[in-house]
Protein backbone atom coordinates (compact mmCIF):
# COMPACT_ATOMS: atom_id res chain seq x y z
CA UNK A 1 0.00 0.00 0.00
CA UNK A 2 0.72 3.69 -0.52
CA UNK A 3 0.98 6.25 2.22
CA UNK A 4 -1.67 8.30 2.24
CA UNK A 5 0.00 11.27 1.20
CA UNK A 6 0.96 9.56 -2.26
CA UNK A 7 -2.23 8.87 -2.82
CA UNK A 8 -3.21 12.61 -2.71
CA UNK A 9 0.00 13.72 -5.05
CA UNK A 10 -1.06 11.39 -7.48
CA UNK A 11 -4.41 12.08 -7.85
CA UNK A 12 -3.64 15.75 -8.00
CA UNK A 13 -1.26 15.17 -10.61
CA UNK A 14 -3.53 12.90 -12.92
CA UNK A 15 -6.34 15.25 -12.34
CA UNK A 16 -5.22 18.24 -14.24
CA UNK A 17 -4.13 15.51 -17.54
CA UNK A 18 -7.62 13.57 -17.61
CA UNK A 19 -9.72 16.40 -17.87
CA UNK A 20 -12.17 16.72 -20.69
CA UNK A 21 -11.07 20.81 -21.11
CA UNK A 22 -7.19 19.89 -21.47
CA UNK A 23 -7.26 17.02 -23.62
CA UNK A 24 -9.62 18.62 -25.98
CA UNK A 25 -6.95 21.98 -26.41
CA UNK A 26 -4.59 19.35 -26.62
CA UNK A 27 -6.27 17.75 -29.86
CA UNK A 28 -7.42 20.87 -31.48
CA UNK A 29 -3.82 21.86 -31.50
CA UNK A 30 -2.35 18.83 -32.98
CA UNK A 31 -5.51 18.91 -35.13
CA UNK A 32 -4.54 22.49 -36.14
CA UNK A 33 -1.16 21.76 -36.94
CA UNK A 34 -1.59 19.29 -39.14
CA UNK A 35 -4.03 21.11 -40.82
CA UNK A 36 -2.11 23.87 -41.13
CA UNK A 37 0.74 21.88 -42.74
CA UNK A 38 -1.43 20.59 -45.17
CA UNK A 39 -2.76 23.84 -46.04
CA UNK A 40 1.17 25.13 -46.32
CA UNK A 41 2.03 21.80 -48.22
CA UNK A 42 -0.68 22.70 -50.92
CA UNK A 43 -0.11 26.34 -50.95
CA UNK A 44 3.51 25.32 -51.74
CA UNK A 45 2.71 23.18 -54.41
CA UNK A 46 0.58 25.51 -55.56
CA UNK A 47 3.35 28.18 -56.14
CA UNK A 48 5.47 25.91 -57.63
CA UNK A 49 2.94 24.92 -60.29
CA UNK A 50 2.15 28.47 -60.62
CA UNK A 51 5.80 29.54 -61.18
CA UNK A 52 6.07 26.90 -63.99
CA UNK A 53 2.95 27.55 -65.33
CA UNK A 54 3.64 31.21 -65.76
CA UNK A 55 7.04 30.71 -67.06
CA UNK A 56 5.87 27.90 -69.60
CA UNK A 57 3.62 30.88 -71.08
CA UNK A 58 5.82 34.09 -70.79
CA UNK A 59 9.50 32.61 -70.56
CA UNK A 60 12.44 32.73 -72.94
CA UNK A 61 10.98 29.76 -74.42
CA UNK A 62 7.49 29.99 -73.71
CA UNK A 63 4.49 30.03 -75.80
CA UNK A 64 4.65 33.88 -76.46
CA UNK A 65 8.07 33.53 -77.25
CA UNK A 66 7.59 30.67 -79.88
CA UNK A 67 4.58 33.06 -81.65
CA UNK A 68 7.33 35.61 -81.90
CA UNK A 69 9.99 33.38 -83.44
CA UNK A 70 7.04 32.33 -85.65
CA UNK A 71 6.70 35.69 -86.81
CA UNK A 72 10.58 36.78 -86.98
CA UNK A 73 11.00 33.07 -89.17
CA UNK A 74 8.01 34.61 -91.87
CA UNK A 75 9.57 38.16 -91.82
CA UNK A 76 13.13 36.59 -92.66
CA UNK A 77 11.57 34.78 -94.70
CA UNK A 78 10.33 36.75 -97.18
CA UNK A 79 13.32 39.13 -96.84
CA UNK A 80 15.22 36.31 -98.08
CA UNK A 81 13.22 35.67 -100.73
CA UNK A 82 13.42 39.65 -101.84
CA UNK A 83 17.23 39.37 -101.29
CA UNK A 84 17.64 36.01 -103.61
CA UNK A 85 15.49 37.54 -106.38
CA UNK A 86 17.66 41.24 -106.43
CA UNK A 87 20.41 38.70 -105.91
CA UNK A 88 19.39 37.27 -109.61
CA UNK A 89 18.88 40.26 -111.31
CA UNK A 90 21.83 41.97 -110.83
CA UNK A 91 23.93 38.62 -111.34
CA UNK A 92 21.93 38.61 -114.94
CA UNK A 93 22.80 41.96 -115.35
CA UNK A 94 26.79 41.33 -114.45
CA UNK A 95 26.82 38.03 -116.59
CA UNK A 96 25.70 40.75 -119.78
CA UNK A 97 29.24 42.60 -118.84
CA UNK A 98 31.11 39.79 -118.96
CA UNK A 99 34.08 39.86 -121.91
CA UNK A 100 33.06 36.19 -123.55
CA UNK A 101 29.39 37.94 -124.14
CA UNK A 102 28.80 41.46 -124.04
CA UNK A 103 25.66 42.75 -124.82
CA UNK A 104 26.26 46.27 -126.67
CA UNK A 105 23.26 48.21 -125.39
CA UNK A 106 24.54 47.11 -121.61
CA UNK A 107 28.32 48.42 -122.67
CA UNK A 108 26.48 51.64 -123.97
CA UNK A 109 24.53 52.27 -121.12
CA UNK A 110 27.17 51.32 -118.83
CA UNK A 111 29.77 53.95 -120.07
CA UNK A 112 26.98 56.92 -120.57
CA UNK A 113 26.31 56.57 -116.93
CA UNK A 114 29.21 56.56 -115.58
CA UNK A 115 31.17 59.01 -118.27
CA UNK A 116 27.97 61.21 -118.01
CA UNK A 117 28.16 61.23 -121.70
CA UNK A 118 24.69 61.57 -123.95
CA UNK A 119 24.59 60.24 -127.40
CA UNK A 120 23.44 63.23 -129.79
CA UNK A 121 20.35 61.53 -131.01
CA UNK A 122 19.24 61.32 -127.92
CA UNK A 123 16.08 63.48 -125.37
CA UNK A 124 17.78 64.80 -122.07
CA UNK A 125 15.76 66.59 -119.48
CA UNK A 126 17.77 68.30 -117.54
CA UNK A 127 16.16 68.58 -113.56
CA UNK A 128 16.90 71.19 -111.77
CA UNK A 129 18.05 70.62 -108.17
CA UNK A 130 17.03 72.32 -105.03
């Protein structure tokens, strides 16, 4: 048996812990933490799938970004297509120079330009400049 005053301590003592009042704070704070992890757990997933998600749409290599390469590959494009064509013509034009086949009215033109000579037979009109 116990002496009598043990018996007092320990009732004292396991009073306060079996009460309704204390081990319901105690739950509802456990509860609450892990509710509040969860809630940080998801919020953090959240902002990761956000930060990817954003970036997948506006990044360096994003949708947006592809549209704009789209665009930039059309533009080029069609600037290379101008470029090949004046490319053409002015080879055509330097192949009628050439020594093995001269065209005359190329020659002629050719040295009036640049001699700033006029043949007599020919109209001038003379522009003024301002």
């Amino acid at each position: 048996m116990r002496p009598p005053h043990h018996e007092g301590l320990a009732a004292e003592i396991s009073t306060p812990l079996t009460k309704l009042a204390h081990l319901a704070r105690m739950v509802s704070r456990a509860r609450l933490k892990s509710i509040l992890t969860g809630l940080a757990l998801y919020a953090m997933a959240a902002a990761i799938v956000g930060y990817f998600g954003v970036n997948a749409y506006t990044g360096k290599y994003g949708l947006n970004a592809r549209q704009e390469l789209d665009q930039e590959i059309i533009a080029l494009t069609s600037e290379l297509a101008q470029l090949k064509r004046e490319r053409a013509r002015s080879e055509q034009r330097v192949s009628l120079l050439r020594t093995e086949k001269i065209d005359p009215d190329m020659l002629d033109e050719r040295a009036r330009f640049q001699l700033d000579y006029v043949n007599p037979h020919d109209l001038v009109r003379m522009i003024p400049q301002n």
